[in-house]
Each structure stands twice: as C-alpha cells, then as structure tokens.
C-alpha atoms as a PDB file:
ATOM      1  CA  UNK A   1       8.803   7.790  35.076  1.00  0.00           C
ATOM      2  CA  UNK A   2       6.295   9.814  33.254  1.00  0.00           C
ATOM      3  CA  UNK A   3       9.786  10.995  30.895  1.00  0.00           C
ATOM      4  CA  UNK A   4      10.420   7.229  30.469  1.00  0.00           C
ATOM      5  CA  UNK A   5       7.080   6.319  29.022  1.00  0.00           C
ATOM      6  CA  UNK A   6       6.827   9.225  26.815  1.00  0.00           C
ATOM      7  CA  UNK A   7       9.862   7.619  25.562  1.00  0.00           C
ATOM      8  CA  UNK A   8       8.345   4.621  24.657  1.00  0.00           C
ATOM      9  CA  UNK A   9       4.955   5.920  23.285  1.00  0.00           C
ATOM     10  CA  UNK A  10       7.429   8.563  20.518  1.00  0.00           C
ATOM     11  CA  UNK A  11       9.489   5.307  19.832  1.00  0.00           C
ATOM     12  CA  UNK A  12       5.944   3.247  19.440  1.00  0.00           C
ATOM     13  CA  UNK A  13       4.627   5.901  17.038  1.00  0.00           C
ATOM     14  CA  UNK A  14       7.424   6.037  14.962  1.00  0.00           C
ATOM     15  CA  UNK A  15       7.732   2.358  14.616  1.00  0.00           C
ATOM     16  CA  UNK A  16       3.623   2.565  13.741  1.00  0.00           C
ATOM     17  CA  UNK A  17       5.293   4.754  10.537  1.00  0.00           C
ATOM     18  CA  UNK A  18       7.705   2.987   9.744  1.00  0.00           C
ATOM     19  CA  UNK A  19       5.555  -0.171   9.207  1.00  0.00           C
ATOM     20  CA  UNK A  20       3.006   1.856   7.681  1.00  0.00           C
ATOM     21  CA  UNK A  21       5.230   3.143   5.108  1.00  0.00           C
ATOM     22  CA  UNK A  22       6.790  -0.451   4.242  1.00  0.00           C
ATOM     23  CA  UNK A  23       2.899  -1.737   4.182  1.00  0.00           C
ATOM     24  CA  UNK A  24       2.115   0.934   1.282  1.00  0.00           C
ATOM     25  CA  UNK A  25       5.152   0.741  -0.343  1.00  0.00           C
ATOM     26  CA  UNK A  26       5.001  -3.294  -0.644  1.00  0.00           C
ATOM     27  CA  UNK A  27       1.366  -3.002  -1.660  1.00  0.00           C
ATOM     28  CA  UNK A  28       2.348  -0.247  -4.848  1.00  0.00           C
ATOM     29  CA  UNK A  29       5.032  -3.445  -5.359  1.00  0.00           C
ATOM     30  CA  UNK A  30       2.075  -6.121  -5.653  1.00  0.00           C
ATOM     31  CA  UNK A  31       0.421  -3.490  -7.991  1.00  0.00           C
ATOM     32  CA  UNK A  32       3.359  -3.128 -10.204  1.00  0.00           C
ATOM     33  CA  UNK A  33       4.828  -6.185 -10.222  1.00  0.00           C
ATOM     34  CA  UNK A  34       1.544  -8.288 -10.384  1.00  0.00           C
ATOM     35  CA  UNK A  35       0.804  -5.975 -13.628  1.00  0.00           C
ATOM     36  CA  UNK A  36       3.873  -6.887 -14.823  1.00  0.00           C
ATOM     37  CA  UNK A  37       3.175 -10.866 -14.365  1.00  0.00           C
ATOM     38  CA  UNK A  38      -0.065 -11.065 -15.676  1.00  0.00           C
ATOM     39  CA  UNK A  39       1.006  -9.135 -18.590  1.00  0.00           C
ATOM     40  CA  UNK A  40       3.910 -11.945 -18.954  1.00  0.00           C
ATOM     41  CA  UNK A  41       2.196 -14.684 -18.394  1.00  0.00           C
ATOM     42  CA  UNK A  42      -1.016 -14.165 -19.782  1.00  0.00           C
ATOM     43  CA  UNK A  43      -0.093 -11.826 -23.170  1.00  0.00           C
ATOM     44  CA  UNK A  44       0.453  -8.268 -23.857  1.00  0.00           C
ATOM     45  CA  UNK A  45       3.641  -6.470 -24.216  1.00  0.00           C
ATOM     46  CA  UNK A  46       5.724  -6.602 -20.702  1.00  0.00           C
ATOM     47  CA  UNK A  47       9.117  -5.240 -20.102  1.00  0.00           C
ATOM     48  CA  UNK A  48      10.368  -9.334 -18.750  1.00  0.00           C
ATOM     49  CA  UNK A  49      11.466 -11.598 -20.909  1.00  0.00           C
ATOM     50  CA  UNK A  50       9.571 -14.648 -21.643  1.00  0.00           C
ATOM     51  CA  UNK A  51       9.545 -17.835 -19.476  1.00  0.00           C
ATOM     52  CA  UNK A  52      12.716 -19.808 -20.342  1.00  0.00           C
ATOM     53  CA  UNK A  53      14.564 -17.143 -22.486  1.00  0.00           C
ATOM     54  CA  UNK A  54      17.729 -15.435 -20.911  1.00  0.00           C
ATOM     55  CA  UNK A  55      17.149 -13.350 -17.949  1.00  0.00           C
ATOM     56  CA  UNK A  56      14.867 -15.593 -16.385  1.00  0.00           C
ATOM     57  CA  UNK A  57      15.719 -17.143 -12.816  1.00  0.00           C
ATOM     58  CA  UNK A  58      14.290 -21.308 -13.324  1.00  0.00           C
ATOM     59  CA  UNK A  59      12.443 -20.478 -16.266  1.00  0.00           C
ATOM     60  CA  UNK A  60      10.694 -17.413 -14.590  1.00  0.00           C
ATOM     61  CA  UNK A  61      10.829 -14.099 -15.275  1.00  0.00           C
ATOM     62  CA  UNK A  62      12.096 -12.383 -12.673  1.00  0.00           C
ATOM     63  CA  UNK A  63       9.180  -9.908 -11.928  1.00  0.00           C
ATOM     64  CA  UNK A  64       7.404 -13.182 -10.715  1.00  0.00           C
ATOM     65  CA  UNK A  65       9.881 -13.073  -7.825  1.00  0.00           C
ATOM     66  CA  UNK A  66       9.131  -9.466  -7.255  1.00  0.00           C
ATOM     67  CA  UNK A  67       5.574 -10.256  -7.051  1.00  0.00           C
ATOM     68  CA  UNK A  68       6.440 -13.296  -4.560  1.00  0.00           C
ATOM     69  CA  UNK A  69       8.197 -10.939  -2.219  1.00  0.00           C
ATOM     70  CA  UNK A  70       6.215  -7.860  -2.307  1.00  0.00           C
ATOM     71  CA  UNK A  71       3.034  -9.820  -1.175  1.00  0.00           C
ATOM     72  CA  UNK A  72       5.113 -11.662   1.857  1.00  0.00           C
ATOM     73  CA  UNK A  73       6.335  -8.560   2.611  1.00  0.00           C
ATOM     74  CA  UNK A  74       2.616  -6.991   2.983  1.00  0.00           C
ATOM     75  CA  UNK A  75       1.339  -9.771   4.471  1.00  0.00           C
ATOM     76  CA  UNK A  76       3.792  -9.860   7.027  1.00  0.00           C
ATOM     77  CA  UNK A  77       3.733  -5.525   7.582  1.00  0.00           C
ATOM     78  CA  UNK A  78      -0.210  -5.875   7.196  1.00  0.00           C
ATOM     79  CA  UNK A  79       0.032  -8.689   9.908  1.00  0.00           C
ATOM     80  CA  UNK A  80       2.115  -6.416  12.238  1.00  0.00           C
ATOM     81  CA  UNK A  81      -0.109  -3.190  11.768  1.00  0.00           C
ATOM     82  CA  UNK A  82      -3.632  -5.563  12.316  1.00  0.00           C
ATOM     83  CA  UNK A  83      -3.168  -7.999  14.453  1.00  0.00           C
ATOM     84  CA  UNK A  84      -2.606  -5.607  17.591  1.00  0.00           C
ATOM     85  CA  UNK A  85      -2.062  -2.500  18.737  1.00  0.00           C
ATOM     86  CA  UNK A  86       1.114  -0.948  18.402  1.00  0.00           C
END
C-alpha cells in the first residue's frame, strides 16, 4: 500500500511541473505576444503586418491570436495550480 501511494504522490509532483512549466511558459507568451500587439495596434515598428494587409487572419494580425491563446492558456494552468492542491 505504502508502494502504491508513493506512486501517486511522484506522479502528483510531476504533474505539479508539468503545469508549472506550461504556466511560465504561457505567461513569457502574454509578455511577448502582448508586446507585439500593442506595438501593432497602437504604433511603433512590430514584426505583424498591419490590420487588413496580407497575412492577417479577419483583418487581425495574427500575433493578436497568439496573445488570445497564451492568456487562456495561463488562465486555465494558473487556475489548475491555484485553485487546489495538487
């Protein structure tokens, strides 16, 4: 039994990592990819092409999107990690 649950807890802690490491990464994501948006949509050289100009996904550049889904993706890993222990 006490094999068994010794198990678990290894399994638990590397889970703990692995959510850890997907909460920093996403939040170095909101960093660069929210840079990158204001810079578009507010003035200042940026490496995306304008709204409406090819390479733009409904008139969007496309590092809007990244910014979308790098802040779902922390809030959701931030959720997991805060909301209880692991």
């Amino acid at each position: 039994m006490d094999a068994l649950m010794s198990d678990i807890a290894l399994q638990v802690r590397r889970l703990r990592r692995a959510v850890w490491a997907v909460f920093l990464i996403s939040l170095g994501g909101v960093g660069f990819s929210g840079t990158l948006t204001y810079r578009e949509m507010f003035g200042g050289a940026a490496a995306c092409p304008s709204p409406g100009a090819p390479g733009t996904i409904f008139g969007y550049p496309a590092c809007v999107y990244g910014l979308v889904m790098y802040i779902v993706l922390a809030i959701i890993s931030g959720w997991t990690l805060f909301r209880a222990e692991l």
